[in-house]
Protein backbone atom coordinates (compact mmCIF):
# COMPACT_ATOMS: atom_id res chain seq x y z
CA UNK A 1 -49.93 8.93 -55.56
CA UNK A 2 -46.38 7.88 -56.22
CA UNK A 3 -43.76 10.12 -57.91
CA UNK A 4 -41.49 8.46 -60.38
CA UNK A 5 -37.98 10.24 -61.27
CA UNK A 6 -35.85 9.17 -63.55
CA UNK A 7 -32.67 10.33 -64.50
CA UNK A 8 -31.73 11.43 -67.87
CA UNK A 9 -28.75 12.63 -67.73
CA UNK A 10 -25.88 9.99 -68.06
CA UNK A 11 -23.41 11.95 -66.18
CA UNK A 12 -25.63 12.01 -62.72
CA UNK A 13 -26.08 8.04 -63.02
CA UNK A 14 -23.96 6.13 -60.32
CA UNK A 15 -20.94 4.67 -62.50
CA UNK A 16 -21.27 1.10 -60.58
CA UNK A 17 -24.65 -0.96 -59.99
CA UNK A 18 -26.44 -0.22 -56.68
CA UNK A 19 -25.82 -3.80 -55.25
CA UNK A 20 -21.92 -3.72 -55.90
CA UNK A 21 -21.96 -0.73 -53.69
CA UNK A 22 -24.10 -1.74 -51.16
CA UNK A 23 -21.91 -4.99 -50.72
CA UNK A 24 -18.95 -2.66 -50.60
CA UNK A 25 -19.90 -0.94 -47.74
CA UNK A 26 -21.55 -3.16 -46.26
CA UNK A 27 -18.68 -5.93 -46.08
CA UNK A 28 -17.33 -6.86 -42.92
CA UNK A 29 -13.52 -5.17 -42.58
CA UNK A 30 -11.13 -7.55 -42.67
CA UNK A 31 -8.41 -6.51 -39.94
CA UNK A 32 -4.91 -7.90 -40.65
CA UNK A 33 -3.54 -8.67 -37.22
CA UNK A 34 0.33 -8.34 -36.84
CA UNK A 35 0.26 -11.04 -34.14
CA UNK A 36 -2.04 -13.65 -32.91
CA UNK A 37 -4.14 -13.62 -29.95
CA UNK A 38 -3.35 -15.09 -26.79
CA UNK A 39 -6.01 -17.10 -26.01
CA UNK A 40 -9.42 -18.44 -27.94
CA UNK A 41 -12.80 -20.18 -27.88
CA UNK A 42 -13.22 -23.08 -29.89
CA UNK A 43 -16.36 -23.89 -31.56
CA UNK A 44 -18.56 -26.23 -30.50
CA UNK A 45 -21.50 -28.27 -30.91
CA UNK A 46 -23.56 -30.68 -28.30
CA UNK A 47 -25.69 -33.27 -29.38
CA UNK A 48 -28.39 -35.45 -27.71
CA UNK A 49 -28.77 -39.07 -28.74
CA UNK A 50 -30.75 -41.99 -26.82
CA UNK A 51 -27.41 -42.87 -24.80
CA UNK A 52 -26.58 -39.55 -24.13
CA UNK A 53 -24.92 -36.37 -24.87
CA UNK A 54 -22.08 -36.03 -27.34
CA UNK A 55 -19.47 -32.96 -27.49
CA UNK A 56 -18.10 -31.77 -30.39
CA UNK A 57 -15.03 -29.35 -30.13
CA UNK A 58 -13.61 -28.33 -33.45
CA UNK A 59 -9.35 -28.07 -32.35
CA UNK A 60 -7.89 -28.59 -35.90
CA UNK A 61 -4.06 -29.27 -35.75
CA UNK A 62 -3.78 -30.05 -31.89
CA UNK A 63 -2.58 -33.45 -30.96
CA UNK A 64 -4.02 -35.28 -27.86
CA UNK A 65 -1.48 -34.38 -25.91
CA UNK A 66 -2.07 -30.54 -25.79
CA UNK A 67 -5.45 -31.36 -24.55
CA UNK A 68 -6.65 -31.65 -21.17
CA UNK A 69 -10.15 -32.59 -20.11
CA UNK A 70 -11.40 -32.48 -16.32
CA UNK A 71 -14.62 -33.09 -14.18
CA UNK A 72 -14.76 -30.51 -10.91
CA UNK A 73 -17.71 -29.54 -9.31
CA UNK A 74 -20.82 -30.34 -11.93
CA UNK A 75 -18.56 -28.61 -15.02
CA UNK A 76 -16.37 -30.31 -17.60
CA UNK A 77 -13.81 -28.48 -18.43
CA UNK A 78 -11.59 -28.76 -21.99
CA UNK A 79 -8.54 -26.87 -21.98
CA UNK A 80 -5.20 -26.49 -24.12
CA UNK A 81 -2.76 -24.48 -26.37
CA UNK A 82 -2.50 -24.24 -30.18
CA UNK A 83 1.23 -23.31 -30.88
CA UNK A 84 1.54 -20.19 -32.65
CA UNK A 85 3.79 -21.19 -35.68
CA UNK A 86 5.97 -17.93 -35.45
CA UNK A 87 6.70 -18.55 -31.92
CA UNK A 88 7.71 -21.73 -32.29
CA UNK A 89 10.25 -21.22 -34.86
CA UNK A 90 11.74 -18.65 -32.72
CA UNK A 91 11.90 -21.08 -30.23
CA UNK A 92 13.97 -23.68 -32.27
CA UNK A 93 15.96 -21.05 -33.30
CA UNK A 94 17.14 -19.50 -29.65
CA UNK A 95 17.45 -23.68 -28.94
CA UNK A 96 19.94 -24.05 -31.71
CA UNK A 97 21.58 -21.02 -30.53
CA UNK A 98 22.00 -21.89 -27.24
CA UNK A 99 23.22 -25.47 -28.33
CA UNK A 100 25.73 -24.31 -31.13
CA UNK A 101 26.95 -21.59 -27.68
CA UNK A 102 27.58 -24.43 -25.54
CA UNK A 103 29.68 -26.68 -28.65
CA UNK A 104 31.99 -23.63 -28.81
CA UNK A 105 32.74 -23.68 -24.96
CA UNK A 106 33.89 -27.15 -24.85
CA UNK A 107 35.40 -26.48 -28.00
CA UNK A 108 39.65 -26.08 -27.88
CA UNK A 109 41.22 -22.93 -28.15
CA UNK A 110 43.72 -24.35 -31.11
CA UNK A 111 41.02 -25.70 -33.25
CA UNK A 112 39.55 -23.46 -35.63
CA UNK A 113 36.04 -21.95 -35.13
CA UNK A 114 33.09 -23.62 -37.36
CA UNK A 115 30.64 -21.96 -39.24
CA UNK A 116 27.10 -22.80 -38.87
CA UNK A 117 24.38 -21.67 -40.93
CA UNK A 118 21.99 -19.57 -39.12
CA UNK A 119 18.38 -21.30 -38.28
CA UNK A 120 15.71 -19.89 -40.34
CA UNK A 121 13.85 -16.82 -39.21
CA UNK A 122 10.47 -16.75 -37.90
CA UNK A 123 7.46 -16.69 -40.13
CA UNK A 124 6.04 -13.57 -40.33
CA UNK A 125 1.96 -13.30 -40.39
CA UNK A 126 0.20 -11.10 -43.55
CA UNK A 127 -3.13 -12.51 -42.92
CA UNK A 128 -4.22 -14.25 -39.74
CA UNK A 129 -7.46 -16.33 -39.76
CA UNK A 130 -6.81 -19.29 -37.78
CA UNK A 131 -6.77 -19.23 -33.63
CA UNK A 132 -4.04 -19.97 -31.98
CA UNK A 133 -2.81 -19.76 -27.69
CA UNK A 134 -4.67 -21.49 -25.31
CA UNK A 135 -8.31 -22.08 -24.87
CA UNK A 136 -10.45 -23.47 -22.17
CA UNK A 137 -14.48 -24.02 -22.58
CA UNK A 138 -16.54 -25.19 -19.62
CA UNK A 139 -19.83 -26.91 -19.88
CA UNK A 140 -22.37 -27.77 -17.12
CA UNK A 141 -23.54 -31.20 -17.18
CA UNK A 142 -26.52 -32.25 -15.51
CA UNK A 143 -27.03 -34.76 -12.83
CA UNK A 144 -28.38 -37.41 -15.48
CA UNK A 145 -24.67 -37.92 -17.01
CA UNK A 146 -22.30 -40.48 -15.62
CA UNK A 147 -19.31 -38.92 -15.65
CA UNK A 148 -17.45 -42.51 -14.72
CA UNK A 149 -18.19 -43.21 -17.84
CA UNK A 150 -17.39 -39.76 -20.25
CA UNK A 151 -15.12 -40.54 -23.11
CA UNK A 152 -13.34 -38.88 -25.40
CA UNK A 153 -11.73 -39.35 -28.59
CA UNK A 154 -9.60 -37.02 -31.08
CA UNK A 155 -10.43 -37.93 -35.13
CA UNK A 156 -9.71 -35.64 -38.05
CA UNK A 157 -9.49 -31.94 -35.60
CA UNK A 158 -13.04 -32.99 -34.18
CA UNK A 159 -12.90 -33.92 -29.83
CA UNK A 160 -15.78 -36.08 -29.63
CA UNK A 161 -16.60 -36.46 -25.96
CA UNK A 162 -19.52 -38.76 -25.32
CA UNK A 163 -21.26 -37.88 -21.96
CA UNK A 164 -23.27 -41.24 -21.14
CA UNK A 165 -26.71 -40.97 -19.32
CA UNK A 166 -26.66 -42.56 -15.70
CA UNK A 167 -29.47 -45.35 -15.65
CA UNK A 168 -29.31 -45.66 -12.05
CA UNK A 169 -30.72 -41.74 -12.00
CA UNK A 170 -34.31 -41.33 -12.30
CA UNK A 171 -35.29 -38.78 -14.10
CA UNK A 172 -39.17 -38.84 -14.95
CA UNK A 173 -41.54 -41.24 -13.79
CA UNK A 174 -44.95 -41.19 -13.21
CA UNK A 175 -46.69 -41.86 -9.70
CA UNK A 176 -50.24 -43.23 -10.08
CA UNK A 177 -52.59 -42.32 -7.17
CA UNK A 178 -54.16 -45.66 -5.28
């Protein structure tokens, strides 16, 4: 037999409903990271179509040319860097020092010194959610891909890299019995 309790007595109740506080304790801590990581793993996704495979690397942000892609020894490996924004203002700014250092030197002695506004500090981080330093994944490809023919192409953040099945390979074929 079940017992049933119930309580009467308003100041006993819990003052918020049981779901609220479930989800409150229960909610993943957000950690507020003073500075970013060095490295990470982008996400990724691999398709199969008729033709082939196709690769999908999310790298929002990067340009082509912070991306390399290689073929050694059965694995492809993608690889790169994602700037971290506060590092590369600081950067400019020791650049613009150093420049601005060497304009005084060649300056002459009887000409008056110029004042140049300093460059704009760094960026600081109060909430970091997005991945930046450099990254590398590494997929095995089987033998069935021709990787003469592996393409790749950078649209909207998304590598697409289309891994082309080798029709010379066979891969399955059935051997009837005379």
């Amino acid at each position: 037999m079940a017992t049933l309790l119930y309580n009467t007595r308003p100041s006993l109740r819990p003052s918020r409903a049981l779901s609220a506080m479930l989800a409150d304790m229960l909610q993943a801590p957000q950690t507020n990271a003073a500075q970013p990581a060095p490295a990470f793993t982008p996400a990724a996704d691999i398709l199969e179509t008729a033709e082939g495979f196709e690769l999908h690397l999310a790298l929002p942000g990067l340009k082509k040319d912070a991306i390399n892609i290689e073929f050694h020894d059965g694995q492809l490996v993608i690889s790169g860097e994602r700037a971290n924004p506060a590092a590369a203002a600081k950067e400019a700014a020791a650049t613009a020092t150093e420049a601005n250092a060497g304009d005084e030197a060649k300056a002459d002695e009887n000409k008056p010194a110029v004042v140049t506004p300093e460059a704009p500090a760094a960026p600081k981080f109060r909430r970091l959610e997005t991945n930046y330093g450099t990254f590398s994944r590494s997929f095995r490809l089987p033998d069935t891909v021709n990787v003469k023919a592996i393409g790749a192409e950078l649209t909207d953040g998304i590598l697409r890299v289309t891994l082309p099945f080798d029709t010379d390979k066979v891969t399955k074929q059935h051997i009837e019995i005379r």
